[in-house]
C-alpha atoms as a PDB file:
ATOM      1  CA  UNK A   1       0.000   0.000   0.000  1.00  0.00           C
ATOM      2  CA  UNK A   2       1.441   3.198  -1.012  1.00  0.00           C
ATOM      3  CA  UNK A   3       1.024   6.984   1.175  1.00  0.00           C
ATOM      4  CA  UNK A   4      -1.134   9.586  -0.104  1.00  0.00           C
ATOM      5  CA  UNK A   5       0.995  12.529  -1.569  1.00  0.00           C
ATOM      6  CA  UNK A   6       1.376  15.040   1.293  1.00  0.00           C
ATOM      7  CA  UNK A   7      -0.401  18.250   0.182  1.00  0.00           C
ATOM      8  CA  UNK A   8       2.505  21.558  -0.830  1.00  0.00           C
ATOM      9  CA  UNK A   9       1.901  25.032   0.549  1.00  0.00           C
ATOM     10  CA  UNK A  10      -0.695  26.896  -1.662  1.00  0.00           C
ATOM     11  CA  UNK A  11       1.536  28.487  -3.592  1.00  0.00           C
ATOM     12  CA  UNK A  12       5.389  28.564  -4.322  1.00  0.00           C
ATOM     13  CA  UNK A  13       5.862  32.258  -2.813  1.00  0.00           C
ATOM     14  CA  UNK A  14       3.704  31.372   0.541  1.00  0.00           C
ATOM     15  CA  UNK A  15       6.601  28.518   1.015  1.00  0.00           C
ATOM     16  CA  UNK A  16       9.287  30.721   0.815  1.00  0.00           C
ATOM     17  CA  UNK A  17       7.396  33.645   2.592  1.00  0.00           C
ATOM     18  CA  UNK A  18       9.421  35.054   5.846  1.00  0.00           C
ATOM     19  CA  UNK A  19       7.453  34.779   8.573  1.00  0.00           C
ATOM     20  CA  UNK A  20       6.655  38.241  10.799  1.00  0.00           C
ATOM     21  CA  UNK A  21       8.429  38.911  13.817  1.00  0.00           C
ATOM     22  CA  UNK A  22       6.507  38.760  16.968  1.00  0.00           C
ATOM     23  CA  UNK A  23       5.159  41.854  18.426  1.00  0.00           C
ATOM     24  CA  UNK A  24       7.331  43.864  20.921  1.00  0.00           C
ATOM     25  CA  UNK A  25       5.293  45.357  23.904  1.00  0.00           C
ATOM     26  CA  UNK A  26       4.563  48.990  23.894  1.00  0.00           C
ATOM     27  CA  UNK A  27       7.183  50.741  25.521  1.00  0.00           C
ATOM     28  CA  UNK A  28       6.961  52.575  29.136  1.00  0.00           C
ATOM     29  CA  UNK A  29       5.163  56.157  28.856  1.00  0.00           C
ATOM     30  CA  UNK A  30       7.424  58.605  30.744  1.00  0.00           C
ATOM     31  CA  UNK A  31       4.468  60.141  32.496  1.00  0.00           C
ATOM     32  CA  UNK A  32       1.037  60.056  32.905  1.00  0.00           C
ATOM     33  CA  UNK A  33      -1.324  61.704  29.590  1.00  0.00           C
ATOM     34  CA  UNK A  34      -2.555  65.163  30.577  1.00  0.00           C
ATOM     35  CA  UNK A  35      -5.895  63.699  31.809  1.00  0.00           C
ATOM     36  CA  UNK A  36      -6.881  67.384  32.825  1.00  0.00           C
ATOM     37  CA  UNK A  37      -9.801  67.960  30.283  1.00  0.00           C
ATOM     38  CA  UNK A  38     -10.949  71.144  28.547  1.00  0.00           C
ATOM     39  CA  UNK A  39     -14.284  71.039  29.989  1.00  0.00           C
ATOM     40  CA  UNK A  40     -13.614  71.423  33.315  1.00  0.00           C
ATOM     41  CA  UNK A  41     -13.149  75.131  31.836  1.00  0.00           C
ATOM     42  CA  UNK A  42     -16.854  74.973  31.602  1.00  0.00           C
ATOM     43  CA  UNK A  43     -18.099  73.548  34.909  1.00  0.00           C
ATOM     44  CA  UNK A  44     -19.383  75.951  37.041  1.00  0.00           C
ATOM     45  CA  UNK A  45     -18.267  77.402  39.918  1.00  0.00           C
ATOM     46  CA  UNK A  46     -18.039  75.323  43.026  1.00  0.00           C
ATOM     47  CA  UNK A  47     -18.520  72.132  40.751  1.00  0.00           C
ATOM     48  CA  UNK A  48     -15.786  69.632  41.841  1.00  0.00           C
ATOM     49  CA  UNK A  49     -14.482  67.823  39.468  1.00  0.00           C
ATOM     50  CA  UNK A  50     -14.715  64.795  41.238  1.00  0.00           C
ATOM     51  CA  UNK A  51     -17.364  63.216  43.597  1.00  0.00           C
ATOM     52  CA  UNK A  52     -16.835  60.941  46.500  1.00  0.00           C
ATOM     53  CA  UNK A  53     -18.547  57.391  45.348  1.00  0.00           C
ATOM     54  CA  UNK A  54     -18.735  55.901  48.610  1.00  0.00           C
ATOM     55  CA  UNK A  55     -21.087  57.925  49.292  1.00  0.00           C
ATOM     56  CA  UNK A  56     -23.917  56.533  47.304  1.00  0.00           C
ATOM     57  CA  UNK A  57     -24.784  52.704  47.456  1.00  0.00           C
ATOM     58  CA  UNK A  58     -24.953  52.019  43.468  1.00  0.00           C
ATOM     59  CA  UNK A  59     -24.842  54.152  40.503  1.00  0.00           C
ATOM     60  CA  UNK A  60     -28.546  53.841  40.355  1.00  0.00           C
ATOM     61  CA  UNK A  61     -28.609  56.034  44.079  1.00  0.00           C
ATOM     62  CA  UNK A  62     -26.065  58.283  42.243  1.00  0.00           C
ATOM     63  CA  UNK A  63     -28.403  59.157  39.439  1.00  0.00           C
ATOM     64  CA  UNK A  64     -31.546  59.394  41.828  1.00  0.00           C
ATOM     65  CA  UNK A  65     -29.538  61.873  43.771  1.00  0.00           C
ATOM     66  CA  UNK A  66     -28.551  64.023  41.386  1.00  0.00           C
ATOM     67  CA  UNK A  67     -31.873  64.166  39.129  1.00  0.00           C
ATOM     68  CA  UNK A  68     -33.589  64.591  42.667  1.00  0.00           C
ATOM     69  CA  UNK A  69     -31.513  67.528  43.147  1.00  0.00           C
ATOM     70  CA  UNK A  70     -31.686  69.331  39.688  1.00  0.00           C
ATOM     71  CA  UNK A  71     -35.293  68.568  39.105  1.00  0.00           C
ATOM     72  CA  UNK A  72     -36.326  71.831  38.110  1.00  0.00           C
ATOM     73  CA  UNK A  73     -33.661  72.829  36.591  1.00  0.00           C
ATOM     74  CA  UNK A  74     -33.620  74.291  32.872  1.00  0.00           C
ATOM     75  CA  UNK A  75     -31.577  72.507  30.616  1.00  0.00           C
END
């Protein structure tokens, strides 16, 4: 009993293809992006820029809170 042929690569060129190099991690950042965004510029004052979370139980409490509290205000 003779073997079945084995099957080639697809084509000549994808034989003799070189293969790509693996990828290289990212290197270090030197510092932290600039994470101080431009519209804090329109925040009013006395708006902190951020809140205390432990203060509310869930983010559902957060959003009750704060739509309780600006209600009636205009948009």
């Amino acid at each position: 009993m003779s073997e079945a042929p084995q099957p080639g690569p697809a084509s000549p060129v994808a034989a003799s293809a070189p293969q790509a190099a693996p990828p290289q991690p990212a290197a270090p950042q030197a510092a932290p992006p600039d994470t101080d965004g431009i519209w804090y510029a329109s925040y009013p004052r006395g708006v902190p820029r951020e809140i205390s979370a432990s203060q509310y139980a869930s983010l559902t409490h957060f959003f009750d809170d704060c739509t309780a509290r600006r209600c009636n205000a205009s948009s």
